[in-house]
PDB file of N, CA and C in Angstrom:
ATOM      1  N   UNK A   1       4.710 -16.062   0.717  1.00  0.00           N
ATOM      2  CA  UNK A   1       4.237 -14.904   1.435  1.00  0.00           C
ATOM      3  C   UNK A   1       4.592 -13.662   0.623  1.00  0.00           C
ATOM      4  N   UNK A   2       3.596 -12.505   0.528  1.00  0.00           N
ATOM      5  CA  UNK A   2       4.041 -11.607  -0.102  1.00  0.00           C
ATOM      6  C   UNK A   2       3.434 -10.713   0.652  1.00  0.00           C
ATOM      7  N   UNK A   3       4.316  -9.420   0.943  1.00  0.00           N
ATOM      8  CA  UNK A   3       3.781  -8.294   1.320  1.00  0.00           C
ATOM      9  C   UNK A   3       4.056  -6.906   0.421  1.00  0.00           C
ATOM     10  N   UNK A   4       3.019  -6.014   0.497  1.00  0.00           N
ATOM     11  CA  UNK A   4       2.969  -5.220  -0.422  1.00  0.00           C
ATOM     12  C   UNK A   4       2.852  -3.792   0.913  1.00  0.00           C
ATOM     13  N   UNK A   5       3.400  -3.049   0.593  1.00  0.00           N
ATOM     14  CA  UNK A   5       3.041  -1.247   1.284  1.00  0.00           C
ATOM     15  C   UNK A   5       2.367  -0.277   0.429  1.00  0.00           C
ATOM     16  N   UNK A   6       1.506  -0.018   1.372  1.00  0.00           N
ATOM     17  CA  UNK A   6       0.612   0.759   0.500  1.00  0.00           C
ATOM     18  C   UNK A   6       0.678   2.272   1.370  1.00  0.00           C
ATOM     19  N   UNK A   7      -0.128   3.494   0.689  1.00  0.00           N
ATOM     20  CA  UNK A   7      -0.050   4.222   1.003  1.00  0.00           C
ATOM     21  C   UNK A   7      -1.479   5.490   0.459  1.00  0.00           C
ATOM     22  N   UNK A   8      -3.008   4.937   0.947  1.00  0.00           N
ATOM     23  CA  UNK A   8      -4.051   5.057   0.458  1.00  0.00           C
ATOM     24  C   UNK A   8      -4.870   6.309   1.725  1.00  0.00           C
ATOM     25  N   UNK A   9      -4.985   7.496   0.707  1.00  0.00           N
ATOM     26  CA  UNK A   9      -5.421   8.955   1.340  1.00  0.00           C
ATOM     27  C   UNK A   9      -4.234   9.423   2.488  1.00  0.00           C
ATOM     28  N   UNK A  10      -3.129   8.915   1.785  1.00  0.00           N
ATOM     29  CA  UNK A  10      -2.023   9.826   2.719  1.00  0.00           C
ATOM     30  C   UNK A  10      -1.728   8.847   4.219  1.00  0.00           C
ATOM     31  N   UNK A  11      -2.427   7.880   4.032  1.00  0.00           N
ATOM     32  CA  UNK A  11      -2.322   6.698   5.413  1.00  0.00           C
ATOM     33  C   UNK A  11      -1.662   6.155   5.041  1.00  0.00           C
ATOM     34  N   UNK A  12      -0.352   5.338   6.136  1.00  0.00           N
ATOM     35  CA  UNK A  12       0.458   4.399   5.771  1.00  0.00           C
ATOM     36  C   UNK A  12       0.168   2.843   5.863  1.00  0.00           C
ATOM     37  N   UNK A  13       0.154   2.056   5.185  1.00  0.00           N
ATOM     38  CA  UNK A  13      -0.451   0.548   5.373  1.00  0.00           C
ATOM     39  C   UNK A  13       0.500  -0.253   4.776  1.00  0.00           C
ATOM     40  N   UNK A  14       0.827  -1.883   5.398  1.00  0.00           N
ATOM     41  CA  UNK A  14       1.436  -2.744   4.997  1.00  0.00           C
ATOM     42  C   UNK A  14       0.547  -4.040   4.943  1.00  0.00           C
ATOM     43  N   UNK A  15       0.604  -4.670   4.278  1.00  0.00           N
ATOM     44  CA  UNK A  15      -0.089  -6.038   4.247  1.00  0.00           C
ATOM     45  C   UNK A  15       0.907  -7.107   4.249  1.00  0.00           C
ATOM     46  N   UNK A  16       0.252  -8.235   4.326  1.00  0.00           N
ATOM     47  CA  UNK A  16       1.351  -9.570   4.152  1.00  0.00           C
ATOM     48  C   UNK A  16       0.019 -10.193   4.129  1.00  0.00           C
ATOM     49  N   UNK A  17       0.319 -11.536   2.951  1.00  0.00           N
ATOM     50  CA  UNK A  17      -0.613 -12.246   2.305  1.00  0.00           C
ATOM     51  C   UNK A  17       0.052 -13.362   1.994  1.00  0.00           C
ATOM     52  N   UNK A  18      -0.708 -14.322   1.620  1.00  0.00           N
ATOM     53  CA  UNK A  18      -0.107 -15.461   1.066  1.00  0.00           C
ATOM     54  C   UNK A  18      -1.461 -16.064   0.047  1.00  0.00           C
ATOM     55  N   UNK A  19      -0.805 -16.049  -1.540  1.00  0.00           N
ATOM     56  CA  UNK A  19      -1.816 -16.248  -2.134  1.00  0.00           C
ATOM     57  C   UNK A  19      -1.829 -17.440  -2.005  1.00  0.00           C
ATOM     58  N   UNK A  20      -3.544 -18.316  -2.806  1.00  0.00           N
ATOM     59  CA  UNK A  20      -4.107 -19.112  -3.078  1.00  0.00           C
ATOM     60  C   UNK A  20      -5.081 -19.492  -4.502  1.00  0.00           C
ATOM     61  N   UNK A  21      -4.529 -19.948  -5.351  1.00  0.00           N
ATOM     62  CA  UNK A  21      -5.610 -20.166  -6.124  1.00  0.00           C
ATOM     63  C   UNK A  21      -6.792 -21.363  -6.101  1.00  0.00           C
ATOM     64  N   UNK A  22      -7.895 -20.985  -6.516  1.00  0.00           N
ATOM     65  CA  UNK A  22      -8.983 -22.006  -6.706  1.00  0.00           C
ATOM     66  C   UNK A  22      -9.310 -21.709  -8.229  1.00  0.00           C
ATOM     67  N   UNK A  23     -10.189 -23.061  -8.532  1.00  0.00           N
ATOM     68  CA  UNK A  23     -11.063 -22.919  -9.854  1.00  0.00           C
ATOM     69  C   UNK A  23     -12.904 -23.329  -9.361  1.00  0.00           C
ATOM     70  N   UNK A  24     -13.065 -23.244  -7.998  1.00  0.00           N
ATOM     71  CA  UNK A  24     -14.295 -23.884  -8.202  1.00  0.00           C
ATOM     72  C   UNK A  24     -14.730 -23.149  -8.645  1.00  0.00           C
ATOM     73  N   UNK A  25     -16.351 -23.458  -9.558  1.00  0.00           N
ATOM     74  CA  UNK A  25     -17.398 -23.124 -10.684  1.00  0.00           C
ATOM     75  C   UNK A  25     -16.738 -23.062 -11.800  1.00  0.00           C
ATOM     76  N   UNK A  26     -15.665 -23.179 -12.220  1.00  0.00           N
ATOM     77  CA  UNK A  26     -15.178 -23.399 -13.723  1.00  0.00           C
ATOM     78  C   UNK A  26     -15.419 -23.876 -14.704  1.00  0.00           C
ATOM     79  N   UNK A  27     -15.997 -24.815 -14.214  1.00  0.00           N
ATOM     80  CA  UNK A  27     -16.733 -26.028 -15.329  1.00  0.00           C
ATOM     81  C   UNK A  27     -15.674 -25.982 -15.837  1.00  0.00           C
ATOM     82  N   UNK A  28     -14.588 -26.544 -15.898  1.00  0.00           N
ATOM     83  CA  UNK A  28     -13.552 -26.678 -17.042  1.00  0.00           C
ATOM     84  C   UNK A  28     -13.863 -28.422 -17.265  1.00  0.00           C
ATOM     85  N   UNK A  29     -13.710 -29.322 -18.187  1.00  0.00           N
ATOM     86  CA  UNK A  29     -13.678 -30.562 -18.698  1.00  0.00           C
ATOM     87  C   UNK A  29     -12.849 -31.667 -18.623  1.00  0.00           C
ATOM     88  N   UNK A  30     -12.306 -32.115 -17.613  1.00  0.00           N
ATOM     89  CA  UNK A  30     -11.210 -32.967 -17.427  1.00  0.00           C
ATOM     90  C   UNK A  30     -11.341 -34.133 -18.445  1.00  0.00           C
ATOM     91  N   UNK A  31     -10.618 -34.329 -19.622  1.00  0.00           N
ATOM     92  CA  UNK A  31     -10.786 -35.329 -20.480  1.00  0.00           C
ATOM     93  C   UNK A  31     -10.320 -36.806 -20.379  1.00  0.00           C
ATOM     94  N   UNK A  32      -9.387 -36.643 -19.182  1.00  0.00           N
ATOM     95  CA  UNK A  32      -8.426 -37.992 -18.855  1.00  0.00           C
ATOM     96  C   UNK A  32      -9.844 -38.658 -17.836  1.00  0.00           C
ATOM     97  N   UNK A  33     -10.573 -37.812 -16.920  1.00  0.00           N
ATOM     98  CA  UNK A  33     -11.089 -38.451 -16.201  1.00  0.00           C
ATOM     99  C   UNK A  33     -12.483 -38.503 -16.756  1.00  0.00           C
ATOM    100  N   UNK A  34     -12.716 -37.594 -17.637  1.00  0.00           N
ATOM    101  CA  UNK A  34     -14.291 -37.252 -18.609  1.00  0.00           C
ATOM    102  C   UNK A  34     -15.579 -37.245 -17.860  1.00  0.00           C
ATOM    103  N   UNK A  35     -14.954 -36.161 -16.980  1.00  0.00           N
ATOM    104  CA  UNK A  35     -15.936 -35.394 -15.862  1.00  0.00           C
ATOM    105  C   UNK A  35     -15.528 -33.632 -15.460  1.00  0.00           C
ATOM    106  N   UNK A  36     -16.180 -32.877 -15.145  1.00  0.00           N
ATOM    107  CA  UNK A  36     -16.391 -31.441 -15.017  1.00  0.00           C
ATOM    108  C   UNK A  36     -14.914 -31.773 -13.870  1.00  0.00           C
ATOM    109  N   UNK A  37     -14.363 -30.452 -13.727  1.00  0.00           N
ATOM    110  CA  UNK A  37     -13.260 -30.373 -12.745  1.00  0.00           C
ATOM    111  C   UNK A  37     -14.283 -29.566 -12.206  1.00  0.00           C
ATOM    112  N   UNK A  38     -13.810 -29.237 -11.010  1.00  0.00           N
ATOM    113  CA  UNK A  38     -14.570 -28.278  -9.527  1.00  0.00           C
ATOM    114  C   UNK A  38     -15.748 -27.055 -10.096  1.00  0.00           C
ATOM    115  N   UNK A  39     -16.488 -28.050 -10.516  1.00  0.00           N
ATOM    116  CA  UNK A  39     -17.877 -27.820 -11.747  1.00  0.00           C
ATOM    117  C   UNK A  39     -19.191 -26.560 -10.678  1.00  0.00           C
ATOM    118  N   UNK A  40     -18.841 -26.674  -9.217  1.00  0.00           N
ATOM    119  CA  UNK A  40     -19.676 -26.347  -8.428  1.00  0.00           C
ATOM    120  C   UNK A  40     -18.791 -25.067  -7.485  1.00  0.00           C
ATOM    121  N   UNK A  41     -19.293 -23.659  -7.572  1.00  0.00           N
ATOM    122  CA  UNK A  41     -18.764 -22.824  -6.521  1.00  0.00           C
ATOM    123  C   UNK A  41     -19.051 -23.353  -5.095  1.00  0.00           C
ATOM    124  N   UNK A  42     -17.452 -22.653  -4.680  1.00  0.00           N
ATOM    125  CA  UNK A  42     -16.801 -22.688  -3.329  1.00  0.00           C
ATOM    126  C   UNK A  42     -16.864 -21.672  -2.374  1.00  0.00           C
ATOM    127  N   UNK A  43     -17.756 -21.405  -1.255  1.00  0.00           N
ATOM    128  CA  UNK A  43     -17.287 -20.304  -0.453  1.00  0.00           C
ATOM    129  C   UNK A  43     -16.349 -20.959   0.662  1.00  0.00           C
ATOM    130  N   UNK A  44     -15.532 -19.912   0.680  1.00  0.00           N
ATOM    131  CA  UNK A  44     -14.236 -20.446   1.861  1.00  0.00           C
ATOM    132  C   UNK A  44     -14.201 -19.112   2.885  1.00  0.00           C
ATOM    133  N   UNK A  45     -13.295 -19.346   3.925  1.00  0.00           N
ATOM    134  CA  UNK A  45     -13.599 -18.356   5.047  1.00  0.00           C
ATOM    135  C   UNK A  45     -12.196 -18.357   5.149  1.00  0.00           C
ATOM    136  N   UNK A  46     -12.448 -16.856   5.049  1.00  0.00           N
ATOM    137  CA  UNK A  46     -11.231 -16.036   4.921  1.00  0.00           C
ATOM    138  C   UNK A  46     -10.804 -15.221   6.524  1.00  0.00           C
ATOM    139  N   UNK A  47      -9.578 -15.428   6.826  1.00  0.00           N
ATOM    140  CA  UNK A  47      -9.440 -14.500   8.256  1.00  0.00           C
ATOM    141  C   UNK A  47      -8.123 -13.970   8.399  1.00  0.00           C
ATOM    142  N   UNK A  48      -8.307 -12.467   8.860  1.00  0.00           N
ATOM    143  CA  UNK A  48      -7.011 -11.535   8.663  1.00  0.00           C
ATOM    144  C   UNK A  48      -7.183 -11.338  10.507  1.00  0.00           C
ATOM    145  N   UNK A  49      -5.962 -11.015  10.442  1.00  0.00           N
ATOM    146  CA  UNK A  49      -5.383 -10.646  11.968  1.00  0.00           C
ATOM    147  C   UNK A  49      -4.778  -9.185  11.421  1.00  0.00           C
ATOM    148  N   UNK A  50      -5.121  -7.798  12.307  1.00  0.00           N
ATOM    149  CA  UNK A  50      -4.631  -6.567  12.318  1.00  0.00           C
ATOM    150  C   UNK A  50      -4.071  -6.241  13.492  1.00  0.00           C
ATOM    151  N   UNK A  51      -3.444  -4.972  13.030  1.00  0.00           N
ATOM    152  CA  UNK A  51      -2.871  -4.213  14.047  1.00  0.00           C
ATOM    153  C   UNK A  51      -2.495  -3.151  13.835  1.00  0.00           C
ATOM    154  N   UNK A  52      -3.450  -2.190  13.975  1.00  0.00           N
ATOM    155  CA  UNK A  52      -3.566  -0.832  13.707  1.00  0.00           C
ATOM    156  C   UNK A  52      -2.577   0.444  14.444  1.00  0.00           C
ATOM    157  N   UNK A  53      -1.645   1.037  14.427  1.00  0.00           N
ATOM    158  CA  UNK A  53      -0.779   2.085  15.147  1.00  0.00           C
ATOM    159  C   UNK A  53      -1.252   3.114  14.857  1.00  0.00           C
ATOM    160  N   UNK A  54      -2.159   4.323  15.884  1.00  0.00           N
ATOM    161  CA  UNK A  54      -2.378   5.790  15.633  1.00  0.00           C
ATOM    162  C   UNK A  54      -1.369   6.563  16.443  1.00  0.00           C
ATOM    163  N   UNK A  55      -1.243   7.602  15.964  1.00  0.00           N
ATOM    164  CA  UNK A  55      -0.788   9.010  17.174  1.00  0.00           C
ATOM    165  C   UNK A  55      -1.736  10.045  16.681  1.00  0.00           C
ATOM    166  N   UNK A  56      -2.362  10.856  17.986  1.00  0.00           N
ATOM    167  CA  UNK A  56      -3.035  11.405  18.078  1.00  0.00           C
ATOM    168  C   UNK A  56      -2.559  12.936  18.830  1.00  0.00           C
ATOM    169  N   UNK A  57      -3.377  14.019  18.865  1.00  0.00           N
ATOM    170  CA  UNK A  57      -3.126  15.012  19.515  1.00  0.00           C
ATOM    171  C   UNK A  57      -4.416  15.834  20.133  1.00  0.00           C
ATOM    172  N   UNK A  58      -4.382  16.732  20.653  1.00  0.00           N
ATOM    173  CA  UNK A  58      -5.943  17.127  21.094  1.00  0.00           C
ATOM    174  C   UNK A  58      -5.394  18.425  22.928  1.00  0.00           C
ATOM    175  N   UNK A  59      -6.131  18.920  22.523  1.00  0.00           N
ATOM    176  CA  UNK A  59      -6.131  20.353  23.303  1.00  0.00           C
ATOM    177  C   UNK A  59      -6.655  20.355  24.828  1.00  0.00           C
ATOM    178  N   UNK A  60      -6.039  20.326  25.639  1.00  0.00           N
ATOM    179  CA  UNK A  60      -6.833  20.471  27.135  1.00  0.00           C
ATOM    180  C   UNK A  60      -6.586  22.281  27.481  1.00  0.00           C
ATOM    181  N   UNK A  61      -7.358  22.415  28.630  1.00  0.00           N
ATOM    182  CA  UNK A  61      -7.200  23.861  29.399  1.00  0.00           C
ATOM    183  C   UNK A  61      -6.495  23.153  30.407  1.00  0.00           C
ATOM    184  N   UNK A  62      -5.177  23.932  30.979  1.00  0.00           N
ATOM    185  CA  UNK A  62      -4.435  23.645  32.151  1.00  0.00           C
ATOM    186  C   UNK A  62      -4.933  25.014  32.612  1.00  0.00           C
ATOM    187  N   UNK A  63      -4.992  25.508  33.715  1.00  0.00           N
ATOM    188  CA  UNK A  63      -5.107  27.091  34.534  1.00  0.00           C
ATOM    189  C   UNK A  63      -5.631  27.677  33.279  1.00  0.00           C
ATOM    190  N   UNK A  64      -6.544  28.086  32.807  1.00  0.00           N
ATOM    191  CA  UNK A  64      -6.912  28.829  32.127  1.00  0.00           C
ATOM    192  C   UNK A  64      -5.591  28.809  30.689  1.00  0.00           C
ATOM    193  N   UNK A  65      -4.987  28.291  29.939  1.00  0.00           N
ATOM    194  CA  UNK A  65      -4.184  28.353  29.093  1.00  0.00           C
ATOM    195  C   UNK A  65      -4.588  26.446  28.119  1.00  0.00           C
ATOM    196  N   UNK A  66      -4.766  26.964  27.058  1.00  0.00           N
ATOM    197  CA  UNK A  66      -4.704  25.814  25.922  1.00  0.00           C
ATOM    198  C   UNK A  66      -3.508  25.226  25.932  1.00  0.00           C
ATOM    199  N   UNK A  67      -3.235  23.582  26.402  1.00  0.00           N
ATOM    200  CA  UNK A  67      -1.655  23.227  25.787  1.00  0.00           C
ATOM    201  C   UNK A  67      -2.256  21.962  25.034  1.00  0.00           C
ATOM    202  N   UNK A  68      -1.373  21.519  24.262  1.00  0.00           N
ATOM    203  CA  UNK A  68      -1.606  20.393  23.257  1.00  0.00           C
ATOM    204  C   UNK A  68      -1.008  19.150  24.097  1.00  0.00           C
ATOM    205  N   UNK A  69      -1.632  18.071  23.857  1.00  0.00           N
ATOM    206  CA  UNK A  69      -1.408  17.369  24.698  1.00  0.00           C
ATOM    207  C   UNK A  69      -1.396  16.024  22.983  1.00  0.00           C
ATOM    208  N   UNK A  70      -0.133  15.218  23.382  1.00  0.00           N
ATOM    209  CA  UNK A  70      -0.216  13.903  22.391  1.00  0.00           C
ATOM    210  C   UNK A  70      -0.270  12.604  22.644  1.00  0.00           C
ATOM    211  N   UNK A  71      -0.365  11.658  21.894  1.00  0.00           N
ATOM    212  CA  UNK A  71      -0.488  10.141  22.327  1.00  0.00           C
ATOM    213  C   UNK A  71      -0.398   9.184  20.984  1.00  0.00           C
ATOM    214  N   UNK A  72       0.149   8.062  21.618  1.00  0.00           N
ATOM    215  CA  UNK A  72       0.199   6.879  20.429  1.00  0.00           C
ATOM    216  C   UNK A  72      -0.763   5.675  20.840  1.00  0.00           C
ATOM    217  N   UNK A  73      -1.403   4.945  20.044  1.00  0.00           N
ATOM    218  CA  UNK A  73      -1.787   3.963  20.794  1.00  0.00           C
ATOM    219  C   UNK A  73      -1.745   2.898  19.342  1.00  0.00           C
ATOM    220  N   UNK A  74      -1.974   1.717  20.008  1.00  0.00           N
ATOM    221  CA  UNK A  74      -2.493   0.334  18.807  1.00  0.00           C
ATOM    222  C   UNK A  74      -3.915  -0.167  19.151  1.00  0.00           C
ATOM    223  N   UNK A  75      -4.306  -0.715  18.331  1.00  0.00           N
ATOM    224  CA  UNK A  75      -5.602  -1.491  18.321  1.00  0.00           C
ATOM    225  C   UNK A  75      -5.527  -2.422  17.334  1.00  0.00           C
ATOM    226  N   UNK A  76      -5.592  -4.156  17.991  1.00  0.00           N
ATOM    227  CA  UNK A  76      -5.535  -5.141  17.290  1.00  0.00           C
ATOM    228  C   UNK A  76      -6.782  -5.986  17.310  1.00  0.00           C
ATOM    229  N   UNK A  77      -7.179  -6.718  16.292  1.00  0.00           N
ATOM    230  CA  UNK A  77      -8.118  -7.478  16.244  1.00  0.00           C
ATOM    231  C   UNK A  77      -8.382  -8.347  15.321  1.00  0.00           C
ATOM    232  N   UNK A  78      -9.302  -9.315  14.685  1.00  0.00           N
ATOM    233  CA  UNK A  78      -9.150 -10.438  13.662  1.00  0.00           C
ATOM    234  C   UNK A  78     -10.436 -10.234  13.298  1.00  0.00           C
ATOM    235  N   UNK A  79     -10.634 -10.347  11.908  1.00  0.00           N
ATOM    236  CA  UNK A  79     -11.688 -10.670  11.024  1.00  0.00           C
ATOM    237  C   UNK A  79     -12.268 -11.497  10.234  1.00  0.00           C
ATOM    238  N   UNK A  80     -13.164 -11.859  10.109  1.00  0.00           N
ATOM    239  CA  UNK A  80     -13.603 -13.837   9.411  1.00  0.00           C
ATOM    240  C   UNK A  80     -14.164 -13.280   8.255  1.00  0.00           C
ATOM    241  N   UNK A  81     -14.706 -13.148   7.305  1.00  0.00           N
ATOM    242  CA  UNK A  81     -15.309 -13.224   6.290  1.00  0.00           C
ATOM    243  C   UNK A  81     -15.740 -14.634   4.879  1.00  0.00           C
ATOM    244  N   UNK A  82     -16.322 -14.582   4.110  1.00  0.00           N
ATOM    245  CA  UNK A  82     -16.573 -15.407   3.289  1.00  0.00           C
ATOM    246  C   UNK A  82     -15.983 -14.712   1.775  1.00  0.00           C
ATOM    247  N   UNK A  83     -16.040 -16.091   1.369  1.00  0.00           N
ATOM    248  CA  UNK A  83     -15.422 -15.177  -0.023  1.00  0.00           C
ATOM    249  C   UNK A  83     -15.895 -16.610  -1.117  1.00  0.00           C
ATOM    250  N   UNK A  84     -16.745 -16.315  -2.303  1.00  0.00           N
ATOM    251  CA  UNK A  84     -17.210 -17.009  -2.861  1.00  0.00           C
ATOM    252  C   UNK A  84     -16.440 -17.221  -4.399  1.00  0.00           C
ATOM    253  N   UNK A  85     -15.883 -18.753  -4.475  1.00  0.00           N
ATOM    254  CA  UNK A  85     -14.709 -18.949  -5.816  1.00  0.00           C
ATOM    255  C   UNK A  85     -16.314 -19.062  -7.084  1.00  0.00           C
ATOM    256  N   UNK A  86     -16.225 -18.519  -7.858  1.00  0.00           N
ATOM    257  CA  UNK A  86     -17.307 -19.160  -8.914  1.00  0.00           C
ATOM    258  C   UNK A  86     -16.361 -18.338 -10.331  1.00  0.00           C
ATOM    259  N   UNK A  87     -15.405 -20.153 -10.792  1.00  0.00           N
ATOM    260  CA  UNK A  87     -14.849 -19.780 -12.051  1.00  0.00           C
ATOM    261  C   UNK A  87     -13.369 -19.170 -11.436  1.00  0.00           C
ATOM    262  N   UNK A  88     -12.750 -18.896 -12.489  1.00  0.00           N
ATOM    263  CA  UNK A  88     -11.322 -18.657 -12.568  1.00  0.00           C
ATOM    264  C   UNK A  88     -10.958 -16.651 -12.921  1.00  0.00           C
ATOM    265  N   UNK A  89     -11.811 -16.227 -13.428  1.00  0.00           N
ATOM    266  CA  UNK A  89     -12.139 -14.633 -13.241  1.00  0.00           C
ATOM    267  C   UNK A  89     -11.333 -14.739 -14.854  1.00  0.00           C
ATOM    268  N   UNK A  90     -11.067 -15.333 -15.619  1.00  0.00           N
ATOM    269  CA  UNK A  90     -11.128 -15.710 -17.194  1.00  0.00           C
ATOM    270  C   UNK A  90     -11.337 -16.440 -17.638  1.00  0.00           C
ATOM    271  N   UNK A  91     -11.217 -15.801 -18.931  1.00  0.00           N
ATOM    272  CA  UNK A  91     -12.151 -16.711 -19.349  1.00  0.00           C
ATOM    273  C   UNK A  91     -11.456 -18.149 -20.433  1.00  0.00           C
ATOM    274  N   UNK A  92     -11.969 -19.076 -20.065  1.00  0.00           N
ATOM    275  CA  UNK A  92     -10.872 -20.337 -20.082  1.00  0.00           C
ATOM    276  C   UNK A  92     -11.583 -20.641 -21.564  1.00  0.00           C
ATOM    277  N   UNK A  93     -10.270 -20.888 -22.219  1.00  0.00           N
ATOM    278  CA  UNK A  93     -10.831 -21.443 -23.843  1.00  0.00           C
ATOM    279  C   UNK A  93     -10.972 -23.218 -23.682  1.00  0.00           C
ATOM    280  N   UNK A  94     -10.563 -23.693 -22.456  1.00  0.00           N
ATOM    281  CA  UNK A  94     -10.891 -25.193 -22.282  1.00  0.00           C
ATOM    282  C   UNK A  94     -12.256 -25.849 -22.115  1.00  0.00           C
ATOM    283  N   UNK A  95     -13.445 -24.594 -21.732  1.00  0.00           N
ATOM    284  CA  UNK A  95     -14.622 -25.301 -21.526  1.00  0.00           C
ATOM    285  C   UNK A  95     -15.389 -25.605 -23.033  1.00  0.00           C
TER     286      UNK A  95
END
């Protein structure tokens, strides 16, 4: 597991990940077995779970007078996506 903090347009963000490598579409050459290794791209489905923390502020009229009025809230939710492996993203001197 690795988590990284980020801090992108002055917003605060944390992640936690856990990598994975693939090689499908590599065509790399397995010589022991003298056939393509994972010769054909892979799409796999990818899914993150969030949980977003704002505080907010914003102006009402009480009796005729402006007061500032504040608030915190969260918003959580999960996302699926696809993500397509084709190759190793270098370039392999084995093929």
């Amino acid at each position: 597991m690795r988590t990284i903090d980020m801090k992108p347009n002055g917003h605060e963000a944390t992640v936690e990940f856990q990598e994975d490598w693939a090689m499908d579409g590599a065509k790399i050459y397995n010589i022991i077995t003298k056939k393509l290794m994972a010769a054909e791209p892979k799409y796999y489905t990818l899914t993150a779970n969030y949980t977003v923390w704002y505080r907010y502020k914003y102006t009402v009229k009480v009796n005729g007078k402006r007061r500032t009025r504040y608030g915190t809230g969260t918003e959580s939710g999960m996302v699926t996506g696809k993500l397509l492996v084709n190759g190793t993203g270098v370039d392999s001197l084995s093929q």
